[in-house]
PDB file of N, CA and C in Angstrom:
ATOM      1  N   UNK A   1     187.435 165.969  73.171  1.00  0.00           N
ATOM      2  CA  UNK A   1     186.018 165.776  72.986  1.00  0.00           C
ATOM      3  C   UNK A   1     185.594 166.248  71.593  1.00  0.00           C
ATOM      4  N   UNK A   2     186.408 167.370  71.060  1.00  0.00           N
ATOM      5  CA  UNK A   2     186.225 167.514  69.793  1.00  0.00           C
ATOM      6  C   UNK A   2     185.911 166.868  68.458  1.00  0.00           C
ATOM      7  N   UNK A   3     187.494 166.178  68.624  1.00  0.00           N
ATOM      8  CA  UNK A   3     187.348 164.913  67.742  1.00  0.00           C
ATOM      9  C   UNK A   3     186.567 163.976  67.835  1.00  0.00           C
ATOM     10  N   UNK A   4     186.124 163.716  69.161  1.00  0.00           N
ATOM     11  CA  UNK A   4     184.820 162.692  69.316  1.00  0.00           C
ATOM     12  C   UNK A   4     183.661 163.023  68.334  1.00  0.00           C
ATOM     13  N   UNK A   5     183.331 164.095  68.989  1.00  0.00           N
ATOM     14  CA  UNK A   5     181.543 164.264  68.177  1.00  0.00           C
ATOM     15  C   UNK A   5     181.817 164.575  67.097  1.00  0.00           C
ATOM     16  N   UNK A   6     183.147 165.005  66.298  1.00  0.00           N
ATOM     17  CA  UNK A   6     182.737 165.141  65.143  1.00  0.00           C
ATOM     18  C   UNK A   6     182.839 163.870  64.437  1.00  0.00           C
ATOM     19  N   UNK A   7     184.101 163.160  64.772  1.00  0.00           N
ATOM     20  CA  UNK A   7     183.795 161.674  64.368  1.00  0.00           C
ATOM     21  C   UNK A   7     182.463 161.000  64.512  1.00  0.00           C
ATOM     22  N   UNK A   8     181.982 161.021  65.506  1.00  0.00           N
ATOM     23  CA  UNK A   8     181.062 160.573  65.068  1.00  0.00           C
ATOM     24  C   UNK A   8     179.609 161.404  64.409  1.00  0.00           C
ATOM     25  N   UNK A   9     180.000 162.190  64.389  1.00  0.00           N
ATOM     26  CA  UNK A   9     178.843 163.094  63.101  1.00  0.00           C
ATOM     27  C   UNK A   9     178.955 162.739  61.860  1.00  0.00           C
ATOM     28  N   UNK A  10     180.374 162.797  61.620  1.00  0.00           N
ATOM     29  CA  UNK A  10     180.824 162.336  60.338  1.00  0.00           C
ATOM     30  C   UNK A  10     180.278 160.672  59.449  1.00  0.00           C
ATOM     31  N   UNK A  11     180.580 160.122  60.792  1.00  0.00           N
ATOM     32  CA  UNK A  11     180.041 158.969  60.507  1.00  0.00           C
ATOM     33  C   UNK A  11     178.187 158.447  60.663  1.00  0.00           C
ATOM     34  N   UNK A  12     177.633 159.677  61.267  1.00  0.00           N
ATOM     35  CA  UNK A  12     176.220 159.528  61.600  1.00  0.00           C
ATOM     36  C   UNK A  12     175.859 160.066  60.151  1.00  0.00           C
ATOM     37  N   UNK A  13     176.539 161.013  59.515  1.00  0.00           N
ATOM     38  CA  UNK A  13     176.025 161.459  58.143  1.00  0.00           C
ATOM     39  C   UNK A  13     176.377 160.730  57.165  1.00  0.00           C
ATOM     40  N   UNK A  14     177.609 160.213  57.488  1.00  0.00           N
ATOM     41  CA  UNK A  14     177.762 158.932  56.280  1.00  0.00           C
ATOM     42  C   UNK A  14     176.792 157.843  56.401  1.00  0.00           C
ATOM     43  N   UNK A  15     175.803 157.043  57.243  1.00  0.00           N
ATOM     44  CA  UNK A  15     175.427 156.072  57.146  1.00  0.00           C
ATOM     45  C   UNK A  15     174.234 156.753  57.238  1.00  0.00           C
ATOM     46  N   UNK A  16     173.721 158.010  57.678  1.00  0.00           N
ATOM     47  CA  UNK A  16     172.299 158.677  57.046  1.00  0.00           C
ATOM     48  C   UNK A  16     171.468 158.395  58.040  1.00  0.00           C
ATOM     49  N   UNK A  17     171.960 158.427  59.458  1.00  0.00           N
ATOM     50  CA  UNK A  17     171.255 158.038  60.198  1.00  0.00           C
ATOM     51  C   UNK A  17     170.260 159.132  60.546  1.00  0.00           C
ATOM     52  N   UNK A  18     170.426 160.537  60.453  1.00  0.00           N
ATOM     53  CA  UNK A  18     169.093 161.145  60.787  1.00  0.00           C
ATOM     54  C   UNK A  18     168.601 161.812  59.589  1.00  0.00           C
ATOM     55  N   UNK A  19     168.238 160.483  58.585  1.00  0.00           N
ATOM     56  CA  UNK A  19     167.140 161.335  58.084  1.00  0.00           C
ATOM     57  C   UNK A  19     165.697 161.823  57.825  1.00  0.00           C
ATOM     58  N   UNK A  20     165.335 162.691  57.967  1.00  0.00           N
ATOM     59  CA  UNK A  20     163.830 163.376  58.498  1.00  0.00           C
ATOM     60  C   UNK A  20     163.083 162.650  57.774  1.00  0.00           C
ATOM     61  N   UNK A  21     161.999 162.607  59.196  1.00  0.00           N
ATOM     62  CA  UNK A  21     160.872 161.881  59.638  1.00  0.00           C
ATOM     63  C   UNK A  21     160.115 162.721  58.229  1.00  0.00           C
ATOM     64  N   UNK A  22     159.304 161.617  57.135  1.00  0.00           N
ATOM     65  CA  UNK A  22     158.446 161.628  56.704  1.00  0.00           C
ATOM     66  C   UNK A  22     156.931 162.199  56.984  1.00  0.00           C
ATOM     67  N   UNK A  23     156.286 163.187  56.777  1.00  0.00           N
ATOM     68  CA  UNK A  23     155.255 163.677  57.375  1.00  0.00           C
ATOM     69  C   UNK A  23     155.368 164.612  58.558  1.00  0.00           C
ATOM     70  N   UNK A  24     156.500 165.161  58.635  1.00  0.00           N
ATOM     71  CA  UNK A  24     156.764 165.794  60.151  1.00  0.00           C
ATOM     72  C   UNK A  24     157.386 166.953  59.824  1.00  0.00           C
ATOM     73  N   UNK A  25     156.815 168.223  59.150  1.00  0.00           N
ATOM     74  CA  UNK A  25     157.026 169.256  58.770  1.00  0.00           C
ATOM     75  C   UNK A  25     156.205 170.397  59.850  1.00  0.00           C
ATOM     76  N   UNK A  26     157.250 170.796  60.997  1.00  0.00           N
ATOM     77  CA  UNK A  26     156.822 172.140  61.631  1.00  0.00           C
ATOM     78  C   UNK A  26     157.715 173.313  61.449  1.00  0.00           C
ATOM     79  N   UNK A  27     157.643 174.307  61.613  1.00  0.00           N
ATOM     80  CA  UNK A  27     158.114 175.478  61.742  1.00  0.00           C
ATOM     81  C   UNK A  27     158.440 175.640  60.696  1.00  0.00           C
ATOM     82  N   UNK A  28     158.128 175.111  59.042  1.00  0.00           N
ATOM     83  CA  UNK A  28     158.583 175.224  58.082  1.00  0.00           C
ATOM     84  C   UNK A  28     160.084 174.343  57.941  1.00  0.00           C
ATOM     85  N   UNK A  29     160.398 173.607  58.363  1.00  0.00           N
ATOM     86  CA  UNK A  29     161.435 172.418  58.597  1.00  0.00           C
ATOM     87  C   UNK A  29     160.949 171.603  58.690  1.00  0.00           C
ATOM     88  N   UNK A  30     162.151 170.658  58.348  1.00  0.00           N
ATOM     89  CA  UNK A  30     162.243 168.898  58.337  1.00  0.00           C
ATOM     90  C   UNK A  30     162.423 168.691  59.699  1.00  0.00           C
ATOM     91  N   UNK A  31     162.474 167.608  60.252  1.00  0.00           N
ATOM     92  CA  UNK A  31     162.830 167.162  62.038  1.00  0.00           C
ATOM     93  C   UNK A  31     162.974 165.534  61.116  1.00  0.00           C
ATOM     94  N   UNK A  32     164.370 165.227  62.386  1.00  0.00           N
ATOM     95  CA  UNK A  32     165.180 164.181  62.548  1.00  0.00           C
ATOM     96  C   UNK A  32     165.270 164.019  63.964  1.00  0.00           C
ATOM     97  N   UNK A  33     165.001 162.682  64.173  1.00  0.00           N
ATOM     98  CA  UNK A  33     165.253 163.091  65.939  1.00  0.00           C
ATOM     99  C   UNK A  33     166.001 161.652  66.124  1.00  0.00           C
ATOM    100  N   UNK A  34     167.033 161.521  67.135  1.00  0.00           N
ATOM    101  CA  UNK A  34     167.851 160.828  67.993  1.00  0.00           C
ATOM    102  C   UNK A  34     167.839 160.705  69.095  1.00  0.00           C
ATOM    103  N   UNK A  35     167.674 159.535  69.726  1.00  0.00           N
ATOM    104  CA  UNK A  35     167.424 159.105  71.372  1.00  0.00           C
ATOM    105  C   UNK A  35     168.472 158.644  71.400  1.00  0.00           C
ATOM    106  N   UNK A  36     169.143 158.627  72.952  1.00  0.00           N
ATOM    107  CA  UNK A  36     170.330 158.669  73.351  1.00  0.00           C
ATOM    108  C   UNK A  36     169.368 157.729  74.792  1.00  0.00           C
ATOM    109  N   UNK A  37     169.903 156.651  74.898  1.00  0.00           N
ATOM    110  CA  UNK A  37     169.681 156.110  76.113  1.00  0.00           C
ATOM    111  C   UNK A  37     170.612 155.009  76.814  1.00  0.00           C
ATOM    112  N   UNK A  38     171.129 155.920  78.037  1.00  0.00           N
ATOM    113  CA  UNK A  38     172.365 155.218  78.803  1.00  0.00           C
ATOM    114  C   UNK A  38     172.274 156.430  80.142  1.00  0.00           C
ATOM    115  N   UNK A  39     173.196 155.941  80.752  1.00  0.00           N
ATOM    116  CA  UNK A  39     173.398 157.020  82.087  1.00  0.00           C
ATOM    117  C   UNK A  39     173.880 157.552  81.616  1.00  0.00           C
ATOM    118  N   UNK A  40     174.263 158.869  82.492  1.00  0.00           N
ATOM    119  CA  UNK A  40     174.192 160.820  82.287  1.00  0.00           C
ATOM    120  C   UNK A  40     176.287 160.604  82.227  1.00  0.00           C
ATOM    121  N   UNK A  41     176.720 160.313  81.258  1.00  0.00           N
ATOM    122  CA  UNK A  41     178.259 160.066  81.560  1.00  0.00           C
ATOM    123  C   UNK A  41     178.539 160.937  80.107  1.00  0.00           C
ATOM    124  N   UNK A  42     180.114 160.966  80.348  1.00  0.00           N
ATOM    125  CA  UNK A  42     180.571 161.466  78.825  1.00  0.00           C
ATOM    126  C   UNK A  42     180.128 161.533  77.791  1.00  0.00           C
ATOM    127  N   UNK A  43     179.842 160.108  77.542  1.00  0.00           N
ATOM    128  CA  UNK A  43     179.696 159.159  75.900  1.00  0.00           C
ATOM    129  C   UNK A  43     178.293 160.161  75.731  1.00  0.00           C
ATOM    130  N   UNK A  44     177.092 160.022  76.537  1.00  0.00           N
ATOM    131  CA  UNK A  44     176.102 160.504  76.614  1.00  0.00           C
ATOM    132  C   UNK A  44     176.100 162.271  75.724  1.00  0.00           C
ATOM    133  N   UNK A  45     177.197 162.965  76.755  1.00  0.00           N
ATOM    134  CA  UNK A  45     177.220 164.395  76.167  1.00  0.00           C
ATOM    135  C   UNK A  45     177.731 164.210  74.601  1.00  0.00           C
ATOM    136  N   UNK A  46     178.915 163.609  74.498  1.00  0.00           N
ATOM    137  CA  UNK A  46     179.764 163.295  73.099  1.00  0.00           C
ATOM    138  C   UNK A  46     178.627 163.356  72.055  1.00  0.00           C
ATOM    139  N   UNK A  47     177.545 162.197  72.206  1.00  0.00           N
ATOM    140  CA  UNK A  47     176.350 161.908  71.361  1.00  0.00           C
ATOM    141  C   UNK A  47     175.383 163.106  71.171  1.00  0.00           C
ATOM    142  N   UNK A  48     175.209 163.301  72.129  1.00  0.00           N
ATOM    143  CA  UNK A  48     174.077 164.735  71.855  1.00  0.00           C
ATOM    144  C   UNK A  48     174.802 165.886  71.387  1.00  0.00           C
ATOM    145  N   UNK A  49     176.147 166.155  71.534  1.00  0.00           N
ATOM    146  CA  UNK A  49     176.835 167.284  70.766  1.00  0.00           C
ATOM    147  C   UNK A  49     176.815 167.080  69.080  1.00  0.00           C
ATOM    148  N   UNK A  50     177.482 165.668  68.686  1.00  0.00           N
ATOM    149  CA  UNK A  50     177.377 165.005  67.472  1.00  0.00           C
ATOM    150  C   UNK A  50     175.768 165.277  66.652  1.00  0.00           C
ATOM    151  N   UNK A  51     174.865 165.246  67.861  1.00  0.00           N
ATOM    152  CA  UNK A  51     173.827 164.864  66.888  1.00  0.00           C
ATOM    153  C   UNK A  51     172.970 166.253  66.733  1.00  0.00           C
ATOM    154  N   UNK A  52     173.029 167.518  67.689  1.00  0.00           N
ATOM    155  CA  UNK A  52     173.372 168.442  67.488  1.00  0.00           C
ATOM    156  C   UNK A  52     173.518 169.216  66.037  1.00  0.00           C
ATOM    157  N   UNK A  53     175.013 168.581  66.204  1.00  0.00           N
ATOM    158  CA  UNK A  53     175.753 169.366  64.824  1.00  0.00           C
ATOM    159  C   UNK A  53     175.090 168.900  63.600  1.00  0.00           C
ATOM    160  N   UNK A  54     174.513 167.507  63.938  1.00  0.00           N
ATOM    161  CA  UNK A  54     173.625 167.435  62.498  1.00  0.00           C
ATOM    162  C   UNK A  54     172.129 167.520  62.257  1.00  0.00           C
ATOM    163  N   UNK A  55     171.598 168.388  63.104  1.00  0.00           N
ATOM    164  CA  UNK A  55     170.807 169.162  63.429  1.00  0.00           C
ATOM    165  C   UNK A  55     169.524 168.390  63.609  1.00  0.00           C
ATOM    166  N   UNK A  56     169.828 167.054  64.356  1.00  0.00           N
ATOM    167  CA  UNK A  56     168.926 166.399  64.806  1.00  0.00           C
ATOM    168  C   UNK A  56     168.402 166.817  66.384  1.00  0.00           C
ATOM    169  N   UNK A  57     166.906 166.574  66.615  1.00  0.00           N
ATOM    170  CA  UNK A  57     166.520 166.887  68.046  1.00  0.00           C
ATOM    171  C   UNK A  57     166.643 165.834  68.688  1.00  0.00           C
ATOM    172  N   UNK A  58     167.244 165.801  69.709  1.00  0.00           N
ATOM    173  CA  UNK A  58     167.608 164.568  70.818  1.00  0.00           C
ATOM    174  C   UNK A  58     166.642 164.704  71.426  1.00  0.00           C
ATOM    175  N   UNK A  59     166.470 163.011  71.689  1.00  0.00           N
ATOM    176  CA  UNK A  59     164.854 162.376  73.117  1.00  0.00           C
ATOM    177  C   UNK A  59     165.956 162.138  73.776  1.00  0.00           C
ATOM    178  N   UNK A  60     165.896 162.318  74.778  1.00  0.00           N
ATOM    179  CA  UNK A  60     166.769 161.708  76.041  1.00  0.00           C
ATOM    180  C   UNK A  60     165.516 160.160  77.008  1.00  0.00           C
ATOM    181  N   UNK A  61     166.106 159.259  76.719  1.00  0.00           N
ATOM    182  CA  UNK A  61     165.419 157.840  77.454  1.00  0.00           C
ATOM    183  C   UNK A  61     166.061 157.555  78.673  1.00  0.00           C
ATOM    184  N   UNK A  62     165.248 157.818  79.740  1.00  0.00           N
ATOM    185  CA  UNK A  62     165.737 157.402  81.115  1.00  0.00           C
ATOM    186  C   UNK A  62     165.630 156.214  81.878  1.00  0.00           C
ATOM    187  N   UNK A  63     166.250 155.849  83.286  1.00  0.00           N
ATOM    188  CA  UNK A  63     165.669 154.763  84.092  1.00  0.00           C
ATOM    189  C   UNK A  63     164.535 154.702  84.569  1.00  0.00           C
ATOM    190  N   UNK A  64     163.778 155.866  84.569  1.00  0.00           N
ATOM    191  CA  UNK A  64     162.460 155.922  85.203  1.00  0.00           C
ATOM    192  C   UNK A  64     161.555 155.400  84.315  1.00  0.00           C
ATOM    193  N   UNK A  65     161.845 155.642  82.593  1.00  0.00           N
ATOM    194  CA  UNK A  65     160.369 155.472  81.659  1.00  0.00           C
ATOM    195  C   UNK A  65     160.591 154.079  81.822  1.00  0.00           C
ATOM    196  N   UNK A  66     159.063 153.581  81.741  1.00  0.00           N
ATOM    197  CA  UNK A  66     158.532 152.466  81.853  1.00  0.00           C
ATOM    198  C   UNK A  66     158.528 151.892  80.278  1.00  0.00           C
ATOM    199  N   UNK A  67     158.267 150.611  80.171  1.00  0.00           N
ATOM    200  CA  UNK A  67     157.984 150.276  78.345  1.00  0.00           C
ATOM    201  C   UNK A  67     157.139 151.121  77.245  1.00  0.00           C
ATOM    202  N   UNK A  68     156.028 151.667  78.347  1.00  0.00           N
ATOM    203  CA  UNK A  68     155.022 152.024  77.565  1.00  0.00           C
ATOM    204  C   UNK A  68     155.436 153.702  77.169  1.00  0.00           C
ATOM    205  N   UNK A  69     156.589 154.002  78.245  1.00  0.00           N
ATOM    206  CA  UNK A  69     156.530 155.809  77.931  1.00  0.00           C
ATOM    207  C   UNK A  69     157.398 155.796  76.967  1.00  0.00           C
ATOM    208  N   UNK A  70     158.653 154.466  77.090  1.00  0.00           N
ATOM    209  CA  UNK A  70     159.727 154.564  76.075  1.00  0.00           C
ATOM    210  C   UNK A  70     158.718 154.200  74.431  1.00  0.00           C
ATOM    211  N   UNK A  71     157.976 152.806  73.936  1.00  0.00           N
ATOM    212  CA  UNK A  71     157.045 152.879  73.234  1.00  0.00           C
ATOM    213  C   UNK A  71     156.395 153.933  72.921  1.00  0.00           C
ATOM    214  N   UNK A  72     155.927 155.115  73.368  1.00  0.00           N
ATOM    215  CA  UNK A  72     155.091 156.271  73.237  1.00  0.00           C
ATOM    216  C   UNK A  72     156.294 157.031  72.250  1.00  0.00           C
ATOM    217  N   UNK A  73     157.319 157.427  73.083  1.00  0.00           N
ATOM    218  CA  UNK A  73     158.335 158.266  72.625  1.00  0.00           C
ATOM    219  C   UNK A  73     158.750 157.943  71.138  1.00  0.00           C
ATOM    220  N   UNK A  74     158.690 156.351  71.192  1.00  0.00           N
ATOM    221  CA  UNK A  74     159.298 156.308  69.673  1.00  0.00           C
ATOM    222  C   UNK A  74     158.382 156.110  68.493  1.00  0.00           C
ATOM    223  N   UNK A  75     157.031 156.174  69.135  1.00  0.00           N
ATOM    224  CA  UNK A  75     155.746 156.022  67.866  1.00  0.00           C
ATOM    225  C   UNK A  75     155.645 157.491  67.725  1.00  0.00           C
ATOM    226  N   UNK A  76     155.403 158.537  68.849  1.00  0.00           N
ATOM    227  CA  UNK A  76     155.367 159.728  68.584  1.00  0.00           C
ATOM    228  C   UNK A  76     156.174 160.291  67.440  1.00  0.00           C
ATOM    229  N   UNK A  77     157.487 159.973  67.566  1.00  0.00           N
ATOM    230  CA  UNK A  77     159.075 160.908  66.493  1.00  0.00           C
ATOM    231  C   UNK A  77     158.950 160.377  65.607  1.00  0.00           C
ATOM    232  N   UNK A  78     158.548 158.865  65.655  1.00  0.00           N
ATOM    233  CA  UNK A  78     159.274 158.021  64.573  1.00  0.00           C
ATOM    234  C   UNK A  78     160.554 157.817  64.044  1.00  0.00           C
ATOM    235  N   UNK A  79     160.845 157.971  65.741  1.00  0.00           N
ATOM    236  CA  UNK A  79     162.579 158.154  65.273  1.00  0.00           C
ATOM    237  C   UNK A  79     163.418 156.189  64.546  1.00  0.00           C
ATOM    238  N   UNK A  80     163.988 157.075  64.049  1.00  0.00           N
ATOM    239  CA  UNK A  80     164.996 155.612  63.047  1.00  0.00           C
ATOM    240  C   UNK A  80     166.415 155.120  64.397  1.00  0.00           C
ATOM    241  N   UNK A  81     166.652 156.206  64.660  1.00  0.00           N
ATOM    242  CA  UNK A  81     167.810 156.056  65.216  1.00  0.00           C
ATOM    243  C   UNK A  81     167.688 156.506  66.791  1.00  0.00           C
ATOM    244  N   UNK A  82     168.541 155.390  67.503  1.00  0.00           N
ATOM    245  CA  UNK A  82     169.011 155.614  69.085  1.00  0.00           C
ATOM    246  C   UNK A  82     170.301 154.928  69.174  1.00  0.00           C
ATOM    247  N   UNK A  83     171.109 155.988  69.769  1.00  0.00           N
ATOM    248  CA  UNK A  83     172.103 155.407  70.590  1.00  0.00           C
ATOM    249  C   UNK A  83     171.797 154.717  71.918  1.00  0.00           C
ATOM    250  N   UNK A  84     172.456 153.467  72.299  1.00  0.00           N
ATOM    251  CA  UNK A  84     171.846 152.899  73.558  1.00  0.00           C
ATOM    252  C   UNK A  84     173.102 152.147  74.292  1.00  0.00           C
ATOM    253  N   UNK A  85     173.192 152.077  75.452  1.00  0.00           N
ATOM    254  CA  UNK A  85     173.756 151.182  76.028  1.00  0.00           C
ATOM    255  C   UNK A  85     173.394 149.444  76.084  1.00  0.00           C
ATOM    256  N   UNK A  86     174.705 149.317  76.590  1.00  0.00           N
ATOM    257  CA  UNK A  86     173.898 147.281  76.653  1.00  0.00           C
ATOM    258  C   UNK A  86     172.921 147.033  77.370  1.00  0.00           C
ATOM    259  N   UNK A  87     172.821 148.113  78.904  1.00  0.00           N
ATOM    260  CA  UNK A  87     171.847 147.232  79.640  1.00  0.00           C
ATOM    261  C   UNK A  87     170.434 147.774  79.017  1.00  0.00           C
ATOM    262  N   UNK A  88     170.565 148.583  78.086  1.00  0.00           N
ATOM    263  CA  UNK A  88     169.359 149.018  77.976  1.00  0.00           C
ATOM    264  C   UNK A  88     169.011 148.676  76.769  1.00  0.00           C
ATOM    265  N   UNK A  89     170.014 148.384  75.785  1.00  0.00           N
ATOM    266  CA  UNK A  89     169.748 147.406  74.556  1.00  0.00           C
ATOM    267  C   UNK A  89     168.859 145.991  74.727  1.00  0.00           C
ATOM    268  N   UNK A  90     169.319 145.225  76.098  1.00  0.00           N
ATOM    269  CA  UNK A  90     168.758 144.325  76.493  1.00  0.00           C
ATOM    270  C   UNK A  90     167.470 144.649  76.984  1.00  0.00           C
ATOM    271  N   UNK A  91     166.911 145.292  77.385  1.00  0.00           N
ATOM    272  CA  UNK A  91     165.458 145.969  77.182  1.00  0.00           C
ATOM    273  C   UNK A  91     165.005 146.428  76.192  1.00  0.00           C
ATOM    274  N   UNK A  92     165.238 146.944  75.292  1.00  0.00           N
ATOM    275  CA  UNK A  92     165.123 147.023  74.073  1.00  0.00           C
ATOM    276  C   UNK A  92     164.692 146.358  73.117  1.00  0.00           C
ATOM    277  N   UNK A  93     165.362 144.991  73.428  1.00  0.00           N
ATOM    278  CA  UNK A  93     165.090 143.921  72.227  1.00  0.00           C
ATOM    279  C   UNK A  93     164.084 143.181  72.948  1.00  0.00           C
ATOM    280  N   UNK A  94     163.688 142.838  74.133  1.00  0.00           N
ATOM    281  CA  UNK A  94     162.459 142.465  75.289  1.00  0.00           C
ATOM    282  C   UNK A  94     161.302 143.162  74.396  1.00  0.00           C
ATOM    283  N   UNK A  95     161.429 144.352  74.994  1.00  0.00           N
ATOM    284  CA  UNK A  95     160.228 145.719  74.317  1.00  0.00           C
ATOM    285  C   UNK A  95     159.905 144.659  72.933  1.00  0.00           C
ATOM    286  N   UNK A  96     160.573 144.732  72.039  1.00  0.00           N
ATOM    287  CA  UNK A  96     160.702 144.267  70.562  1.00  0.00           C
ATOM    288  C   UNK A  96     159.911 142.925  70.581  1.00  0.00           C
ATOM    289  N   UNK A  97     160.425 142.137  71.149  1.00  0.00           N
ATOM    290  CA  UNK A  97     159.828 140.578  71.134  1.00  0.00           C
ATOM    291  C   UNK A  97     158.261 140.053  71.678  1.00  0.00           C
ATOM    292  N   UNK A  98     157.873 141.533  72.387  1.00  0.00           N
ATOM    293  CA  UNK A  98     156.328 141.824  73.238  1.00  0.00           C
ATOM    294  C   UNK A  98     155.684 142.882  71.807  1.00  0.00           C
ATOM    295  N   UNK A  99     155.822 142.904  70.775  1.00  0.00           N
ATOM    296  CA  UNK A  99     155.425 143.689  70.182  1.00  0.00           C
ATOM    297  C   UNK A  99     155.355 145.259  69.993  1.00  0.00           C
ATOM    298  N   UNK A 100     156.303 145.812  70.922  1.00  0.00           N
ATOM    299  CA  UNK A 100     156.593 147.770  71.008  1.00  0.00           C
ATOM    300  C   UNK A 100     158.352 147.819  70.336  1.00  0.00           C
ATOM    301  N   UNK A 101     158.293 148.951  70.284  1.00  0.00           N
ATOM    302  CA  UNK A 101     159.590 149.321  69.991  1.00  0.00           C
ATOM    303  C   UNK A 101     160.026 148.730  68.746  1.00  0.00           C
ATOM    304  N   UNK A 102     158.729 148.310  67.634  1.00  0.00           N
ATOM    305  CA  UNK A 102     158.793 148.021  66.217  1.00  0.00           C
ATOM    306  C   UNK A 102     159.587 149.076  65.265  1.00  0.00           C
ATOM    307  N   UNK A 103     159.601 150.031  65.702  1.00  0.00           N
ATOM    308  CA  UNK A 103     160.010 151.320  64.347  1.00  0.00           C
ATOM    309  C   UNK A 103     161.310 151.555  64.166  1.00  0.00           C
ATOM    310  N   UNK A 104     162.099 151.272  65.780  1.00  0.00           N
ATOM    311  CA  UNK A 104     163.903 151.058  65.315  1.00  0.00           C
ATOM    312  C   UNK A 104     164.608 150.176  64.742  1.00  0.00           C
TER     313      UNK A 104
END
């Protein structure tokens, strides 16, 4: 599992995927945030350890949120980046084509 998250940290910092949200200065810090949305399995932990280490705050996106809570979540962070599964990619790009879920 090691080599997992750091591989992919490595590669989340090479392509710059969390870098901090513009205008979003608390505690005297930057914030980067990463949503992770799929069921509660390995890959899931792997990702949030990875993103973790690069000191991004993870949203966790569930089966329960509806369009509008997942929409809320990502106008709130302004997050750039989510990891996602297919079935939920395929909701995703739905969300997208109804006008929400513009900012990923």
């Amino acid at each position: 599992m090691n080599t997992r998250y750091e591989e992919i940290s490595k590669g989340s910092l090479a392509l710059n995927l969390y870098e901090p949200v513009e205008g979003v200065n608390e505690d005297g810090k930057d914030w980067s945030f990463c949503g992770i949305w799929s069921k509660n399995r390995w890959e899931w932990h792997t990702t949030m350890l990875s993103a973790m280490v690069c000191k991004a705050t993870i949203i966790g996106f569930y089966d329960s949120m509806g369009d509008k809570a997942v929409d809320f979540c990502l106008k709130q962070t302004k997050m750039k980046t989510i990891f996602i599964s297919k079935e939920y990619l395929t909701k995703l790009l739905e969300m997208r084509s109804q006008g929400m879920a513009t900012e990923i």
